[in-house]
Protein backbone atom coordinates (compact mmCIF):
# COMPACT_ATOMS: atom_id res chain seq x y z
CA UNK A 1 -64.91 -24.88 100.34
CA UNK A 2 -65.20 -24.77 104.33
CA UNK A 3 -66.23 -20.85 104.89
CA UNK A 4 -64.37 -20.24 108.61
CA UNK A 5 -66.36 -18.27 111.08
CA UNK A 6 -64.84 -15.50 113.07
CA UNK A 7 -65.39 -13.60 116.21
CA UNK A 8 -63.24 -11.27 116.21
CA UNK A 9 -63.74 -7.42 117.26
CA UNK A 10 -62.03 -5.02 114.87
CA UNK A 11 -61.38 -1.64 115.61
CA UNK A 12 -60.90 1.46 114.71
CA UNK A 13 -59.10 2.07 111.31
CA UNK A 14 -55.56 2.26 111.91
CA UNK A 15 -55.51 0.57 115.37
CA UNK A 16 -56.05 -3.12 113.39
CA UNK A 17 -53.87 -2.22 109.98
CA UNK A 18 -51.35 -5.21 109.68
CA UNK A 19 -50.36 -7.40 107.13
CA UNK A 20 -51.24 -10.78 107.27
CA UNK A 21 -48.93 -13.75 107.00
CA UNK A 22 -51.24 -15.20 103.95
CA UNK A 23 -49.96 -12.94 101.41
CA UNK A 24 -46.60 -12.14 102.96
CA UNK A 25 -43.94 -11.90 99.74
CA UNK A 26 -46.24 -11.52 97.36
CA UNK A 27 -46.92 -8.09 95.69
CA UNK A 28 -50.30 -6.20 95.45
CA UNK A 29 -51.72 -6.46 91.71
CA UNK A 30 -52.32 -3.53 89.95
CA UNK A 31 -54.91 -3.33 87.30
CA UNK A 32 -54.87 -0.58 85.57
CA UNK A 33 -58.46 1.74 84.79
CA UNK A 34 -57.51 4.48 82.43
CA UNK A 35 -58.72 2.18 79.33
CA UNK A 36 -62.76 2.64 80.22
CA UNK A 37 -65.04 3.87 77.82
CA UNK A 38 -67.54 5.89 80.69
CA UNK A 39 -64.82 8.17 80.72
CA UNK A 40 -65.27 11.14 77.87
CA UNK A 41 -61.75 11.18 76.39
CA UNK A 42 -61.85 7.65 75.81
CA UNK A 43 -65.16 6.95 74.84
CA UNK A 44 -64.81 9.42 72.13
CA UNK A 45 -61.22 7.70 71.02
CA UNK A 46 -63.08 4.03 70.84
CA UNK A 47 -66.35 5.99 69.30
CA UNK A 48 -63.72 6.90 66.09
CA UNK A 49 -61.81 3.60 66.64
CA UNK A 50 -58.57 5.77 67.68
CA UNK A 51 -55.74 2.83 68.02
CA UNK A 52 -53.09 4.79 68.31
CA UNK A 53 -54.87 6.81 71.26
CA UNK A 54 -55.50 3.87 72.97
CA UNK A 55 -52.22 1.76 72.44
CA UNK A 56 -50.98 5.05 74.06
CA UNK A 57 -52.72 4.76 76.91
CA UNK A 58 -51.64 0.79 77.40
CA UNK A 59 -48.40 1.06 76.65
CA UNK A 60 -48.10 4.21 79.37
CA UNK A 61 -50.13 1.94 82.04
CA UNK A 62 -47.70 -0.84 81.87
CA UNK A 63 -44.61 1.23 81.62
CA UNK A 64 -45.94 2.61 84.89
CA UNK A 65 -46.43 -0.27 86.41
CA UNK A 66 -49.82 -2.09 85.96
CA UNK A 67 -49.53 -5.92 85.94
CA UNK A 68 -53.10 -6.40 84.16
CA UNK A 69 -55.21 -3.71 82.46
CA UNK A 70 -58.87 -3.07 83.19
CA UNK A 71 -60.54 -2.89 79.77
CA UNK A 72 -64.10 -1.64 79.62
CA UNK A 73 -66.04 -0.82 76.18
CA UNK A 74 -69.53 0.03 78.03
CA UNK A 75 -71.31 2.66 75.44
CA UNK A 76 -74.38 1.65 75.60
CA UNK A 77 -75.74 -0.40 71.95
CA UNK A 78 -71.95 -0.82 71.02
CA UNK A 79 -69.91 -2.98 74.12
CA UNK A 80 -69.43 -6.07 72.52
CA UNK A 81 -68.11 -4.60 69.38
CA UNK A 82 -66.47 -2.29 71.32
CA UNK A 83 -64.76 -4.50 74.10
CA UNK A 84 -63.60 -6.43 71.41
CA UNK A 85 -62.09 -4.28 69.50
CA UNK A 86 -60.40 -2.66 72.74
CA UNK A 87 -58.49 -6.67 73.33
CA UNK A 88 -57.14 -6.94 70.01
CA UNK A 89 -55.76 -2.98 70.15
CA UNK A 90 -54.30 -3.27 73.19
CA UNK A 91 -52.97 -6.82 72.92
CA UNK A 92 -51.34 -5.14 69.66
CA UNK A 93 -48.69 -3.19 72.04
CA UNK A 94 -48.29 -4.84 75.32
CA UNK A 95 -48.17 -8.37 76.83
CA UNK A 96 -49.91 -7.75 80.26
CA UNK A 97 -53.34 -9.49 80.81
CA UNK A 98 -56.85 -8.49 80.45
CA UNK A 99 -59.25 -7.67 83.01
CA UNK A 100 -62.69 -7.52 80.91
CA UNK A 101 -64.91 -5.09 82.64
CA UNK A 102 -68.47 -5.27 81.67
CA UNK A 103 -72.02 -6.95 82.94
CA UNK A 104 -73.04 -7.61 79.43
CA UNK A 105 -72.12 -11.32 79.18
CA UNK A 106 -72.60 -11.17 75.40
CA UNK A 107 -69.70 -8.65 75.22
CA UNK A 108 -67.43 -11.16 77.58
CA UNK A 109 -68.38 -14.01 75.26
CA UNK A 110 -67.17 -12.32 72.48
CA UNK A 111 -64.01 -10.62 74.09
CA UNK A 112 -62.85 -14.01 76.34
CA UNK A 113 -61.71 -15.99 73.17
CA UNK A 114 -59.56 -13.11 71.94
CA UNK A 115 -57.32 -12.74 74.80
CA UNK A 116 -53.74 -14.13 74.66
CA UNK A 117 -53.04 -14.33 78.36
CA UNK A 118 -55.38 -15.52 81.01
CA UNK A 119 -57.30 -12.94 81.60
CA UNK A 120 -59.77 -11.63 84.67
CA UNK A 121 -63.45 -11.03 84.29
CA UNK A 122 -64.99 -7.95 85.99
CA UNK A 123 -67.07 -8.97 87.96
CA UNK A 124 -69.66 -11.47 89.21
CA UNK A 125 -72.15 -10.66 91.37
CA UNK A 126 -74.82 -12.55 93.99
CA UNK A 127 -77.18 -10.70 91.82
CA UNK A 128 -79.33 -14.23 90.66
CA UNK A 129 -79.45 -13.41 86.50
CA UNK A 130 -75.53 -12.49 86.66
CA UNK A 131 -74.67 -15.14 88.41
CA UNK A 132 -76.23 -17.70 85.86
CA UNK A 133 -74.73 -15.53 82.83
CA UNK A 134 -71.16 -14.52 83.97
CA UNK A 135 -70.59 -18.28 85.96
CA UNK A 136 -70.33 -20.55 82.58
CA UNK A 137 -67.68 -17.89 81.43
CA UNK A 138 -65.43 -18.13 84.13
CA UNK A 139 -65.69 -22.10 84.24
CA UNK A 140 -65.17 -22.33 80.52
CA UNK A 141 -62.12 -20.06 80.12
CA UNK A 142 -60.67 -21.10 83.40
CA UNK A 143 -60.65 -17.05 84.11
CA UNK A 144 -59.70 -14.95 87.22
CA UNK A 145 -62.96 -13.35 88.14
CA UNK A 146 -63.52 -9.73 90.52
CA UNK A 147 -66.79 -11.31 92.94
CA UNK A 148 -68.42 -8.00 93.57
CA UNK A 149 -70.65 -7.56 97.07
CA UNK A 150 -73.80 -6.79 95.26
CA UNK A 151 -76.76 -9.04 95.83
CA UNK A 152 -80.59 -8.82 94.54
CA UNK A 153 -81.29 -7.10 97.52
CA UNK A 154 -79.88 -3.47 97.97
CA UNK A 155 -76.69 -2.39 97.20
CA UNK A 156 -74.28 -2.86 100.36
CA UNK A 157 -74.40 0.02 103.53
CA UNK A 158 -72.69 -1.44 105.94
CA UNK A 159 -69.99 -3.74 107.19
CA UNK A 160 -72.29 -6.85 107.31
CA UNK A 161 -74.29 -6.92 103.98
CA UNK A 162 -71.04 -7.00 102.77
CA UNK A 163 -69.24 -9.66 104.75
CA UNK A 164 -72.38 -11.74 103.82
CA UNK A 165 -72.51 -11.20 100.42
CA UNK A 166 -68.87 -12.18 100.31
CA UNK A 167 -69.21 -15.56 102.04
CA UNK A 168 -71.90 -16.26 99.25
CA UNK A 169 -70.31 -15.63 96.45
CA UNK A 170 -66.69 -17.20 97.36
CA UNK A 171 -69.17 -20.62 98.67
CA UNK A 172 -71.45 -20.71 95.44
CA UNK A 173 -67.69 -19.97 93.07
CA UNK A 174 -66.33 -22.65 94.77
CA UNK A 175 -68.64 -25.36 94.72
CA UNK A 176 -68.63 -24.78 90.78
CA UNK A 177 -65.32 -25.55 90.89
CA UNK A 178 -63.81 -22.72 90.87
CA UNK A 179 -60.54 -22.11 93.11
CA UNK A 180 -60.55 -19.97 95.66
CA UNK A 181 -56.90 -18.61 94.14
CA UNK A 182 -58.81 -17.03 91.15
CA UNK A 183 -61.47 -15.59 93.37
CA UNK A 184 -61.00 -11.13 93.83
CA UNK A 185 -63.28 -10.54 96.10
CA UNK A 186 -64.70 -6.80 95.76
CA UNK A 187 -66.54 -5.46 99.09
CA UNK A 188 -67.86 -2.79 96.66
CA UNK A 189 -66.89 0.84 97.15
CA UNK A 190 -68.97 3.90 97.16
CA UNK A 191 -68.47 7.16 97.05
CA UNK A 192 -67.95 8.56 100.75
CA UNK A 193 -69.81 11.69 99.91
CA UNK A 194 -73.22 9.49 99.57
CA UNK A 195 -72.11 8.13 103.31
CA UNK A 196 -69.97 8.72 105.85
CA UNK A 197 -70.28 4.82 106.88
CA UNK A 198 -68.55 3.23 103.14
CA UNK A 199 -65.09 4.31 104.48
CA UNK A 200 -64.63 2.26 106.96
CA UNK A 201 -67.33 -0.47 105.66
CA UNK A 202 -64.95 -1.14 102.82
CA UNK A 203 -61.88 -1.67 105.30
CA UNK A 204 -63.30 -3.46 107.85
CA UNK A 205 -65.06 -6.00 105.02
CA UNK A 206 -61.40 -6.43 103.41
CA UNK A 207 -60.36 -7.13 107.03
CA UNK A 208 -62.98 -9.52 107.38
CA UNK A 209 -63.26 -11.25 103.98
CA UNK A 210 -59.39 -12.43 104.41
CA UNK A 211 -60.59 -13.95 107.91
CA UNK A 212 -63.51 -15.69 106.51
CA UNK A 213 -62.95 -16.71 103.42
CA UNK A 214 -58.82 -17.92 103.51
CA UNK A 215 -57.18 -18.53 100.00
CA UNK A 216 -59.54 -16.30 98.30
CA UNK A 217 -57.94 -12.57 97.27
CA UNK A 218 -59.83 -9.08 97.88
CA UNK A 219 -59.48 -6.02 95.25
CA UNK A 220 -60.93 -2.69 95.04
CA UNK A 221 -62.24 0.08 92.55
CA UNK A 222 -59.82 2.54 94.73
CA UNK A 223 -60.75 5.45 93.14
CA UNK A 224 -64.95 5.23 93.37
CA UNK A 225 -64.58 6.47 96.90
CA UNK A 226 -63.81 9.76 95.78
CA UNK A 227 -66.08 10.56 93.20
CA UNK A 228 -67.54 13.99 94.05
CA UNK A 229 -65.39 15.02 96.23
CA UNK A 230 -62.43 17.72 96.10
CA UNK A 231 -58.55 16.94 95.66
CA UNK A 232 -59.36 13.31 94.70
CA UNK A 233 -55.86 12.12 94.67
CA UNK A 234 -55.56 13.03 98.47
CA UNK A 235 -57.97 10.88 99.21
CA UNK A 236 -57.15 7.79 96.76
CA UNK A 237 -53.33 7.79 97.94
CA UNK A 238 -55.15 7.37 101.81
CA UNK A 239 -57.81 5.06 101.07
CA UNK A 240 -55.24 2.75 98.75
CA UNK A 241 -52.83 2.49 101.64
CA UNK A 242 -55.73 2.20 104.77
CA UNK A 243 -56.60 -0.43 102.15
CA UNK A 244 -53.21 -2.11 101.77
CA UNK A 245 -52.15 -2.04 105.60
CA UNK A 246 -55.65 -4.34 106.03
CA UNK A 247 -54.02 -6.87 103.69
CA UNK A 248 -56.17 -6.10 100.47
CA UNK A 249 -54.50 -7.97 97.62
CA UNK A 250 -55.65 -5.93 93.58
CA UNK A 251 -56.06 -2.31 93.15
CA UNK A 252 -57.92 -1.24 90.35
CA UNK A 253 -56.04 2.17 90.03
CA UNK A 254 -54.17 4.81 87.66
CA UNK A 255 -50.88 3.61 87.34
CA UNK A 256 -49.86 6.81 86.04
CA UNK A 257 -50.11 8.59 88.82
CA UNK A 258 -46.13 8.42 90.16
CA UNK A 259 -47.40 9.83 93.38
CA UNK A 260 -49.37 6.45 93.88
CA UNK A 261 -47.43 4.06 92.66
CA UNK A 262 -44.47 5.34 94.96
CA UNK A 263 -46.76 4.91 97.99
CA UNK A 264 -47.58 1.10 96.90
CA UNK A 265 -43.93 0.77 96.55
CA UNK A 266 -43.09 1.94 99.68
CA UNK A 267 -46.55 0.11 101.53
CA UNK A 268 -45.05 -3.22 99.88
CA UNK A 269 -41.48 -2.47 101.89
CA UNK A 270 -43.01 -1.49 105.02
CA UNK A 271 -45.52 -4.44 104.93
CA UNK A 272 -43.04 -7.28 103.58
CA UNK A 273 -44.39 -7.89 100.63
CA UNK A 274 -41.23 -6.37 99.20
CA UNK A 275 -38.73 -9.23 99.73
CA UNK A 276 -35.43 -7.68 100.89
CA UNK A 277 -37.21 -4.18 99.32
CA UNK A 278 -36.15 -5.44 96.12
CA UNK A 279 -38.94 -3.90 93.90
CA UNK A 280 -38.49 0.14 96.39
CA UNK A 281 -34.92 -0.05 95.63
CA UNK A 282 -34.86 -0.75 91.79
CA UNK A 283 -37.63 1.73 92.09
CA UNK A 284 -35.42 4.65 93.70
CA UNK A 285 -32.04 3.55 91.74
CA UNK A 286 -34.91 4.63 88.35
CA UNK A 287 -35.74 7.52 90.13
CA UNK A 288 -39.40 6.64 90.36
CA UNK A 289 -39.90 7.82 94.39
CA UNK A 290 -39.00 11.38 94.24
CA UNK A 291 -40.89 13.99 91.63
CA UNK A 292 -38.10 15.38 89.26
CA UNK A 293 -36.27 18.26 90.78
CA UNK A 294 -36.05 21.84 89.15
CA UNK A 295 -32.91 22.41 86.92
């Protein structure tokens, strides 16, 4: 694959949002996150193999919304058994795919042949030793697959690092074979409390990424940018839309948060992605854009 230069200047944040003509019509995947085993309540459900806790939590995901749920097992001595065991529950009660979320590739070799729909790895990296392990996986089972902007190096600071981390990954992927349709490239968020700078990094990258690198998609771990911060949920509703208005293409998000998914819905409209605003008004006759009001 032919990576295309660009010289473009972009500016300030909301100066350049647009949507571009590449993904016009089509609608931003959401992947779902609740089902991760770093966080405490569900750890603790897969530590005592709770199914019915976690069939709760995919079945609310998808009625919510998600198109694809994020699955990750990582407790540290137990992720294969665990991400394993987290497919076949979940596959028990809903019909969505997997995204498998773990750097162990013993735990995705386990966990790939289980999965009924085609599902996404999470992620590769330009990192040399996960590139070698994660690669054969994604060839093999034909998979979707989250290319994250990590490299041996240093972990990304700035808009560059990123950019040419990106161009990398999507070039190596690609002469393997693999197309650029099932590439989601991930410029890597971090929190913004660690750096002013990783705001506007992350946008500009997504900006760039879709200039650079056409037919591949971008996605983003939305919610990383707020960790340690107050009111998260301010601040995940405005980075998921800054995000969307630069054209990126898979949120990894909570579906269950109505406040959210009304924003994507009404993003999607404003950006035509929504053809004729199908999905907003289905969404408003189901009464899914306003909050309840008082009886």
């Amino acid at each position: 694959m032919r990576i295309h230069q660009t010289t473009a200047k972009y500016t300030d944040e909301l100066s350049c949002i647009s949507w571009s003509d590449p993904r016009e019509g089509e609608n931003v995947l959401i992947i779902g996150e609740r089902i991760n085993a770093t966080r405490k309540r569900i750890g603790e459900a897969v530590t005592r193999r709770d199914t019915e806790f976690i069939k709760e939590e995919a079945r609310k995901q998808v009625e919510a919304g998600a198109h694809m749920l994020d699955v990750n097992g990582g407790i540290a001595g137990q992720e294969a058994e665990n991400l394993a065991w987290l497919v076949n529950t979940v596959q028990e009660v809903v019909q969505v795919p997997l995204c498998l979320d773990s750097a162990d590739a013993e735990a995705l070799r386990q966990a790939l042949p289980l999965c009924r729909q085609p599902p996404m790895i999470n992620s590769i990296t330009d990192e040399p030793e996960r590139f070698r392990a994660v690669l054969p996986l994604v060839k093999k089972h034909d998979t979707k697959v989250i290319a994250l902007c990590l490299s041996a190096a240093a972990p990304p600071q700035g808009l560059e690092d990123r950019v040419t981390t990106a161009v990398s990954l999507v070039e190596r992927l690609t002469a393997e074979g693999v197309p650029p349709e099932n590439i989601y490239v991930d410029p890597c968020v971090f929190p913004i409390g660690t750096g002013s700078q990783h705001g506007p990094a992350v946008l500009d990258a997504i900006s760039r990424i879709r200039a650079q690198c056409p037919g591949v998609h971008t996605s983003c771990g939305v919610s990383n940018v707020s960790y340690g911060m107050p009111v998260r949920k301010l601040l995940n509703e405005v980075f998921l839309l800054m995000l969307l208005g630069r054209g990126m293409d898979a949120a990894i998000i909570d579906p269950c948060d109505a406040g959210l998914m009304a924003r994507v819905l009404a993003a999607e409209a404003l950006g035509g992605r929504d053809t004729h605003c199908k999905a907003y008004l289905q969404a408003y006759r189901n009464g899914k854009l306003e909050p309840p009001q008082p009886q």
